[in-house]
C-alpha atoms as a PDB file:
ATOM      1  CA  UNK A   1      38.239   1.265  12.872  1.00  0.00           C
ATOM      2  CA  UNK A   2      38.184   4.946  14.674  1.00  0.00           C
ATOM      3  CA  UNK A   3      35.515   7.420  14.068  1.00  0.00           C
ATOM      4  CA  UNK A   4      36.583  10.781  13.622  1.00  0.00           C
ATOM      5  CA  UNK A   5      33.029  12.105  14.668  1.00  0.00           C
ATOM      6  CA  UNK A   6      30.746  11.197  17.602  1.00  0.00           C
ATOM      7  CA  UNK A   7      28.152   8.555  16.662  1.00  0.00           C
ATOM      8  CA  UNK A   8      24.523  10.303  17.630  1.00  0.00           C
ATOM      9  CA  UNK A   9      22.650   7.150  19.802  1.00  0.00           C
ATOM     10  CA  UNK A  10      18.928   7.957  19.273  1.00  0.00           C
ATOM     11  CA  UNK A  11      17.687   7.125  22.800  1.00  0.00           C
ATOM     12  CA  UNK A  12      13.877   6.419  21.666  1.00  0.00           C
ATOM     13  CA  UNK A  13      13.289   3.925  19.013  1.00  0.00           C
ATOM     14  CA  UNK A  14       9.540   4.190  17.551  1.00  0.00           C
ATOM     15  CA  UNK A  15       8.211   0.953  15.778  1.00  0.00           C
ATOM     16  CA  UNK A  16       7.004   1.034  12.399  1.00  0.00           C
ATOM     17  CA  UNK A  17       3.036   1.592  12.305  1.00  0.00           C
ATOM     18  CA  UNK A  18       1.378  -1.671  11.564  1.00  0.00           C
ATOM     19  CA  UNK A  19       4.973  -3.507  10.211  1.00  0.00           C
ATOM     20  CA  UNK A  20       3.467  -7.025  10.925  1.00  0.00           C
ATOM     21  CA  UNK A  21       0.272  -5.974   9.119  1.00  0.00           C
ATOM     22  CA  UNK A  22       2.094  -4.718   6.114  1.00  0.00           C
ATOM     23  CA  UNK A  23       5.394  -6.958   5.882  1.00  0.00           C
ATOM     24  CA  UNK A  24       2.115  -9.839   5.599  1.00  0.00           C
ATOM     25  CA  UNK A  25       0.310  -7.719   2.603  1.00  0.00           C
ATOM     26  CA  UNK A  26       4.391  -7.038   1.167  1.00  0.00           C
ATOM     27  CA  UNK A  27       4.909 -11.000   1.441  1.00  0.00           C
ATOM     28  CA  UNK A  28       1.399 -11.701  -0.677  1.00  0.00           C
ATOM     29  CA  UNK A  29       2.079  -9.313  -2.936  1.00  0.00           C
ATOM     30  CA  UNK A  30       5.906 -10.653  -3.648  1.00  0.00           C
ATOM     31  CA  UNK A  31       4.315 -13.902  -3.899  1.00  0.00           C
ATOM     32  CA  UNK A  32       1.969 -13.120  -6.356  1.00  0.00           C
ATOM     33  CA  UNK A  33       5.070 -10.920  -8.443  1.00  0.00           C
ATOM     34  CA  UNK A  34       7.207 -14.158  -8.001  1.00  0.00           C
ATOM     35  CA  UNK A  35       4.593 -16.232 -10.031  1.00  0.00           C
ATOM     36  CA  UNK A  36       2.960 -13.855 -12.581  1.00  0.00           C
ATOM     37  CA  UNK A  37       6.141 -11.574 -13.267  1.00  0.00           C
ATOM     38  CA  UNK A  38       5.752  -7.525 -14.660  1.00  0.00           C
ATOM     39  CA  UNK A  39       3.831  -6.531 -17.665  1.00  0.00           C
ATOM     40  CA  UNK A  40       0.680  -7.538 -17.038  1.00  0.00           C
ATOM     41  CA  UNK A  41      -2.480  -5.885 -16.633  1.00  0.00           C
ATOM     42  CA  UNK A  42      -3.378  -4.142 -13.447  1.00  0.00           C
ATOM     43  CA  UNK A  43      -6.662  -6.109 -12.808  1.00  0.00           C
ATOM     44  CA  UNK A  44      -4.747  -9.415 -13.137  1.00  0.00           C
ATOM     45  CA  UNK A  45      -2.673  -8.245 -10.076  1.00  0.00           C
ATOM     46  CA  UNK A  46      -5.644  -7.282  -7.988  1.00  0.00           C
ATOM     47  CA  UNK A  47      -7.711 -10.563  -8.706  1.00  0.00           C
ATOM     48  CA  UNK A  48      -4.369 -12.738  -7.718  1.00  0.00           C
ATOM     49  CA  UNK A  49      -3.553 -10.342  -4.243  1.00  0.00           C
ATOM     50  CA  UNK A  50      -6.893 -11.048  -2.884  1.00  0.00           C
ATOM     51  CA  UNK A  51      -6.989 -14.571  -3.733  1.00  0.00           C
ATOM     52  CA  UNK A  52      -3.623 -15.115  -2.328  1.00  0.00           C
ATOM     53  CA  UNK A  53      -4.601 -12.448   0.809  1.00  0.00           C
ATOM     54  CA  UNK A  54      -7.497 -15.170   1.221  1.00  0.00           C
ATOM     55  CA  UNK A  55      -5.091 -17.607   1.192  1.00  0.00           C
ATOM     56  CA  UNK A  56      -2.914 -16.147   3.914  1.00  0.00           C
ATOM     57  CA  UNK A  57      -6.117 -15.399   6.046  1.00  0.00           C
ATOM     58  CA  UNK A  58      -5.148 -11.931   6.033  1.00  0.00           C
ATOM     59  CA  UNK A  59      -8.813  -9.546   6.422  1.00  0.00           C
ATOM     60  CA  UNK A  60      -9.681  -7.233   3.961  1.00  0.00           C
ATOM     61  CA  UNK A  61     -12.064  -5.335   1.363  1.00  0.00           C
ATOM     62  CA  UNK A  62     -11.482  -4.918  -2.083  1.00  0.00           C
ATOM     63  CA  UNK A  63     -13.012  -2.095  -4.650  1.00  0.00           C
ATOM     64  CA  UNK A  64     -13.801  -0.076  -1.540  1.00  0.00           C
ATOM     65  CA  UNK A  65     -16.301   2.969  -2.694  1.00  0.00           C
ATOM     66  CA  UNK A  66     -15.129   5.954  -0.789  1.00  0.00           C
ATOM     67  CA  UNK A  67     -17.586   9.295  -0.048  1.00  0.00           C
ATOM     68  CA  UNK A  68     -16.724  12.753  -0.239  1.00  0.00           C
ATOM     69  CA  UNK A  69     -18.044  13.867   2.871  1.00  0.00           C
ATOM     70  CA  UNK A  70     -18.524  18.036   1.809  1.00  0.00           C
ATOM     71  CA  UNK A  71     -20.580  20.081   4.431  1.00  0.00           C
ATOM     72  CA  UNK A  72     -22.033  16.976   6.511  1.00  0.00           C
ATOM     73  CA  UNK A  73     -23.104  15.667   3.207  1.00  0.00           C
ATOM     74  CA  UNK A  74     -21.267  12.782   1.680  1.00  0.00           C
ATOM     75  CA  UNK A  75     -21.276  13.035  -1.832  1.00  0.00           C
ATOM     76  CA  UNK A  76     -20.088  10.332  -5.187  1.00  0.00           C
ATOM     77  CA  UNK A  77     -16.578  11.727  -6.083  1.00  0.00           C
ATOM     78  CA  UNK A  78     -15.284   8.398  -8.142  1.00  0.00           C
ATOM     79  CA  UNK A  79     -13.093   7.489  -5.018  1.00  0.00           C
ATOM     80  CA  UNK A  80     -12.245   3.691  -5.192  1.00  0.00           C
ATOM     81  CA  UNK A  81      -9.603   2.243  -2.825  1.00  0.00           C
ATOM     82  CA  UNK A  82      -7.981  -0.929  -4.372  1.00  0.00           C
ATOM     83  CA  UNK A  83      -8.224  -2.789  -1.173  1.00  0.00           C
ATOM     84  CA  UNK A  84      -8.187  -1.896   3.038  1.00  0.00           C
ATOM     85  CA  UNK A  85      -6.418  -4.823   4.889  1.00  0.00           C
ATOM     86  CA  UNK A  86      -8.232  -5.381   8.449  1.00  0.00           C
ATOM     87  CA  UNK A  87      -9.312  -1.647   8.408  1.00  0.00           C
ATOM     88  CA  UNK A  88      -5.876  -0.459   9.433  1.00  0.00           C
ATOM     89  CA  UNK A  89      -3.932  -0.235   5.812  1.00  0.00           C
ATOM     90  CA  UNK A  90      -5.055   1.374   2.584  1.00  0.00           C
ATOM     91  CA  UNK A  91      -2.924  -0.810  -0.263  1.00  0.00           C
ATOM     92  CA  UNK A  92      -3.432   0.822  -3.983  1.00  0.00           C
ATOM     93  CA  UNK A  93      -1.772  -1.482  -6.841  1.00  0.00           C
ATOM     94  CA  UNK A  94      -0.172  -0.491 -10.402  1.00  0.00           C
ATOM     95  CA  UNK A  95       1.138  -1.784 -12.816  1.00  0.00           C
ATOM     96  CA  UNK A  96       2.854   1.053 -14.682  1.00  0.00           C
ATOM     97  CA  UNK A  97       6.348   2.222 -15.948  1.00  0.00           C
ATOM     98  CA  UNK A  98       7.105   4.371 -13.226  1.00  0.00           C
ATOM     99  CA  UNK A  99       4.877   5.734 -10.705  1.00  0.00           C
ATOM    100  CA  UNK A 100       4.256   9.229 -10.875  1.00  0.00           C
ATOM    101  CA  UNK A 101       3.472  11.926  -8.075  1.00  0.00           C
ATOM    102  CA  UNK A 102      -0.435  11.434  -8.513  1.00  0.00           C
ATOM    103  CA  UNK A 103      -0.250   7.538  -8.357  1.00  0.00           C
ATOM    104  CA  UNK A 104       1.193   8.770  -4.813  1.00  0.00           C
ATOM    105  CA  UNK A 105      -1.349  11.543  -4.364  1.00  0.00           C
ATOM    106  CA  UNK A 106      -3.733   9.163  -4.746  1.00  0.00           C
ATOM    107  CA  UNK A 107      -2.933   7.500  -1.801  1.00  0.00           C
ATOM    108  CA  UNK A 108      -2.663   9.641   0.615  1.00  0.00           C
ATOM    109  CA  UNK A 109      -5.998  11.736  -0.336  1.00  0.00           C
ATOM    110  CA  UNK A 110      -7.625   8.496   0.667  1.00  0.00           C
ATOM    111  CA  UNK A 111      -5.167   8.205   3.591  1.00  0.00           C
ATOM    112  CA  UNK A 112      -6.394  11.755   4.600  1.00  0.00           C
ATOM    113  CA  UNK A 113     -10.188  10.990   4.061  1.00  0.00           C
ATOM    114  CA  UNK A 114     -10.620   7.546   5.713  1.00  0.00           C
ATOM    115  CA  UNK A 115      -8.385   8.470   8.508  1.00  0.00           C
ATOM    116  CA  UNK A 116      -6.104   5.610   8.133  1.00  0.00           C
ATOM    117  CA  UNK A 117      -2.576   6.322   8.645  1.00  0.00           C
ATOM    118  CA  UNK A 118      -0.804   3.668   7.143  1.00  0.00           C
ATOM    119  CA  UNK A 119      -0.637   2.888   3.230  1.00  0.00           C
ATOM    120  CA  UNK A 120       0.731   0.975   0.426  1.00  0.00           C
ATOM    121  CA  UNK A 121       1.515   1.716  -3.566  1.00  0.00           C
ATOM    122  CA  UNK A 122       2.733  -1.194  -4.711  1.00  0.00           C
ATOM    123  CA  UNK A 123       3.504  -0.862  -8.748  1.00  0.00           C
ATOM    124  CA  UNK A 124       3.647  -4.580  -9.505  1.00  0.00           C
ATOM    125  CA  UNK A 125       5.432  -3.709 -13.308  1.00  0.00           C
ATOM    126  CA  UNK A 126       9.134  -4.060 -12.162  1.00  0.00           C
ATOM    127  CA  UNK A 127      11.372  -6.813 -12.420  1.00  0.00           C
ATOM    128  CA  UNK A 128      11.889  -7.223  -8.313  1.00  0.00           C
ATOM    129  CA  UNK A 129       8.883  -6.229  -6.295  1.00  0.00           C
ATOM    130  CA  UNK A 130      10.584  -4.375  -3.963  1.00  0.00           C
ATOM    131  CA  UNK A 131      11.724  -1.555  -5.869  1.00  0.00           C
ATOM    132  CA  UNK A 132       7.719  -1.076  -6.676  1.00  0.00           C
ATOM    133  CA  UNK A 133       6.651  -0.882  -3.406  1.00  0.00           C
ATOM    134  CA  UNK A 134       6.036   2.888  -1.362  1.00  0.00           C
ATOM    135  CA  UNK A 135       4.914   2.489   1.821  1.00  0.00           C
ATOM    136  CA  UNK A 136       2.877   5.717   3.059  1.00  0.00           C
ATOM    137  CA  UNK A 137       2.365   6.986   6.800  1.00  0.00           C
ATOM    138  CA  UNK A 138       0.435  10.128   7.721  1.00  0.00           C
END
Protein backbone atom coordinates (compact mmCIF):
# COMPACT_ATOMS: atom_id res chain seq x y z
CA UNK A 1 0.00 0.00 0.00
CA UNK A 2 1.46 3.71 -0.97
CA UNK A 3 1.38 6.55 1.37
CA UNK A 4 0.40 9.68 -0.01
CA UNK A 5 2.23 11.60 2.90
CA UNK A 6 5.72 11.18 4.41
CA UNK A 7 5.70 8.96 7.52
CA UNK A 8 7.43 11.30 10.46
CA UNK A 9 10.26 8.58 12.12
CA UNK A 10 10.65 9.96 15.69
CA UNK A 11 14.43 9.47 16.04
CA UNK A 12 14.39 9.34 20.08
CA UNK A 13 12.18 6.88 21.71
CA UNK A 14 11.73 7.69 25.64
CA UNK A 15 10.62 4.65 27.85
CA UNK A 16 7.68 4.80 29.90
CA UNK A 17 8.57 5.99 33.62
CA UNK A 18 8.55 3.01 35.87
CA UNK A 19 6.46 0.57 33.08
CA UNK A 20 7.81 -2.63 34.84
CA UNK A 21 6.82 -1.14 38.21
CA UNK A 22 3.36 -0.31 37.10
CA UNK A 23 2.45 -3.06 34.35
CA UNK A 24 3.26 -5.38 37.97
CA UNK A 25 0.68 -3.11 40.18
CA UNK A 26 -1.82 -3.15 36.58
CA UNK A 27 -1.38 -7.13 36.59
CA UNK A 28 -2.45 -7.33 40.61
CA UNK A 29 -4.99 -5.17 40.22
CA UNK A 30 -6.56 -7.14 36.96
CA UNK A 31 -6.14 -10.10 39.02
CA UNK A 32 -7.95 -9.04 41.80
CA UNK A 33 -10.94 -7.44 39.09
CA UNK A 34 -10.82 -10.97 37.41
CA UNK A 35 -11.93 -12.66 40.74
CA UNK A 36 -14.15 -10.15 42.64
CA UNK A 37 -15.81 -8.44 39.46
CA UNK A 38 -17.37 -4.44 39.61
CA UNK A 39 -19.84 -3.26 42.11
CA UNK A 40 -18.34 -3.72 45.08
CA UNK A 41 -17.26 -1.56 47.74
CA UNK A 42 -14.09 0.42 47.49
CA UNK A 43 -12.47 -0.96 50.73
CA UNK A 44 -13.03 -4.55 49.48
CA UNK A 45 -10.71 -3.62 46.51
CA UNK A 46 -8.01 -2.11 48.63
CA UNK A 47 -7.90 -5.04 51.27
CA UNK A 48 -7.65 -7.68 48.14
CA UNK A 49 -4.70 -5.33 46.08
CA UNK A 50 -2.47 -5.43 49.00
CA UNK A 51 -2.99 -8.92 49.83
CA UNK A 52 -2.47 -9.95 46.33
CA UNK A 53 0.60 -7.05 46.03
CA UNK A 54 1.96 -9.25 49.07
CA UNK A 55 1.50 -12.04 47.15
CA UNK A 56 3.44 -10.85 44.13
CA UNK A 57 6.26 -9.52 46.50
CA UNK A 58 5.73 -6.26 45.07
CA UNK A 59 6.86 -3.30 48.11
CA UNK A 60 4.54 -0.97 49.26
CA UNK A 61 2.51 1.19 51.95
CA UNK A 62 -0.99 1.38 52.26
CA UNK A 63 -3.29 4.32 54.00
CA UNK A 64 -0.25 6.55 53.62
CA UNK A 65 -0.95 9.92 55.86
CA UNK A 66 0.35 12.74 53.80
CA UNK A 67 1.44 16.46 55.45
CA UNK A 68 0.76 19.73 54.18
CA UNK A 69 4.01 21.15 54.43
CA UNK A 70 2.78 25.30 54.57
CA UNK A 71 5.68 27.75 55.52
CA UNK A 72 8.30 25.00 56.80
CA UNK A 73 5.50 23.76 58.90
CA UNK A 74 3.78 20.56 57.98
CA UNK A 75 0.38 20.68 58.90
CA UNK A 76 -2.94 17.70 59.06
CA UNK A 77 -4.82 18.47 55.76
CA UNK A 78 -6.88 14.91 55.57
CA UNK A 79 -4.37 13.77 52.77
CA UNK A 80 -4.46 9.88 52.57
CA UNK A 81 -2.76 8.12 49.63
CA UNK A 82 -4.42 4.67 48.96
CA UNK A 83 -1.13 2.99 48.60
CA UNK A 84 2.84 4.02 47.31
CA UNK A 85 4.40 0.92 45.55
CA UNK A 86 8.34 0.79 46.40
CA UNK A 87 8.29 4.65 46.90
CA UNK A 88 8.29 5.30 43.18
CA UNK A 89 4.28 5.07 42.27
CA UNK A 90 1.34 6.72 43.97
CA UNK A 91 -1.79 4.12 43.02
CA UNK A 92 -5.36 5.67 44.27
CA UNK A 93 -8.36 3.03 43.79
CA UNK A 94 -12.28 3.62 43.08
CA UNK A 95 -14.85 2.04 42.67
CA UNK A 96 -17.31 4.49 41.13
CA UNK A 97 -19.53 5.03 37.97
CA UNK A 98 -17.27 7.13 36.20
CA UNK A 99 -14.38 8.93 37.45
CA UNK A 100 -14.65 12.47 37.58
CA UNK A 101 -11.97 15.36 37.18
CA UNK A 102 -11.33 15.49 41.09
CA UNK A 103 -10.93 11.62 41.44
CA UNK A 104 -7.99 12.73 38.93
CA UNK A 105 -7.11 15.90 40.82
CA UNK A 106 -6.67 13.92 43.54
CA UNK A 107 -3.92 12.26 42.23
CA UNK A 108 -1.83 14.42 41.01
CA UNK A 109 -2.04 16.99 44.14
CA UNK A 110 -0.40 14.09 45.89
CA UNK A 111 1.80 13.51 42.81
CA UNK A 112 2.81 17.25 43.19
CA UNK A 113 3.34 17.09 47.05
CA UNK A 114 5.31 13.82 47.52
CA UNK A 115 7.35 14.48 44.51
CA UNK A 116 6.62 11.27 42.86
CA UNK A 117 6.14 11.43 39.26
CA UNK A 118 4.44 8.47 38.36
CA UNK A 119 0.69 7.53 39.37
CA UNK A 120 -2.21 5.31 39.10
CA UNK A 121 -6.32 5.77 39.32
CA UNK A 122 -7.51 2.66 38.89
CA UNK A 123 -11.62 2.72 39.19
CA UNK A 124 -12.09 -1.00 39.80
CA UNK A 125 -16.28 -0.57 39.00
CA UNK A 126 -16.12 -1.47 35.22
CA UNK A 127 -16.73 -4.56 33.56
CA UNK A 128 -12.88 -4.90 32.02
CA UNK A 129 -10.23 -3.35 34.20
CA UNK A 130 -8.58 -1.72 31.68
CA UNK A 131 -10.93 0.81 30.69
CA UNK A 132 -10.70 1.90 34.65
CA UNK A 133 -7.29 2.39 34.76
CA UNK A 134 -5.46 6.28 34.25
CA UNK A 135 -2.07 6.18 34.52
CA UNK A 136 -0.61 9.74 35.65
CA UNK A 137 3.03 11.21 34.95
CA UNK A 138 4.17 14.66 36.08
Amino acid sequence: MQRNFPVLQNKRVVPLLEKELTEKIIGAAIEVHRVLGPELLESSYQVCLEHESCLRKLPFERQVDLPLNYKGIDLDAGYRMDFIFDQRVIVEIKAVEQVIPVHEAQLLTYMRLTGIHVGLLINFNVPVLKDGVYRRVL
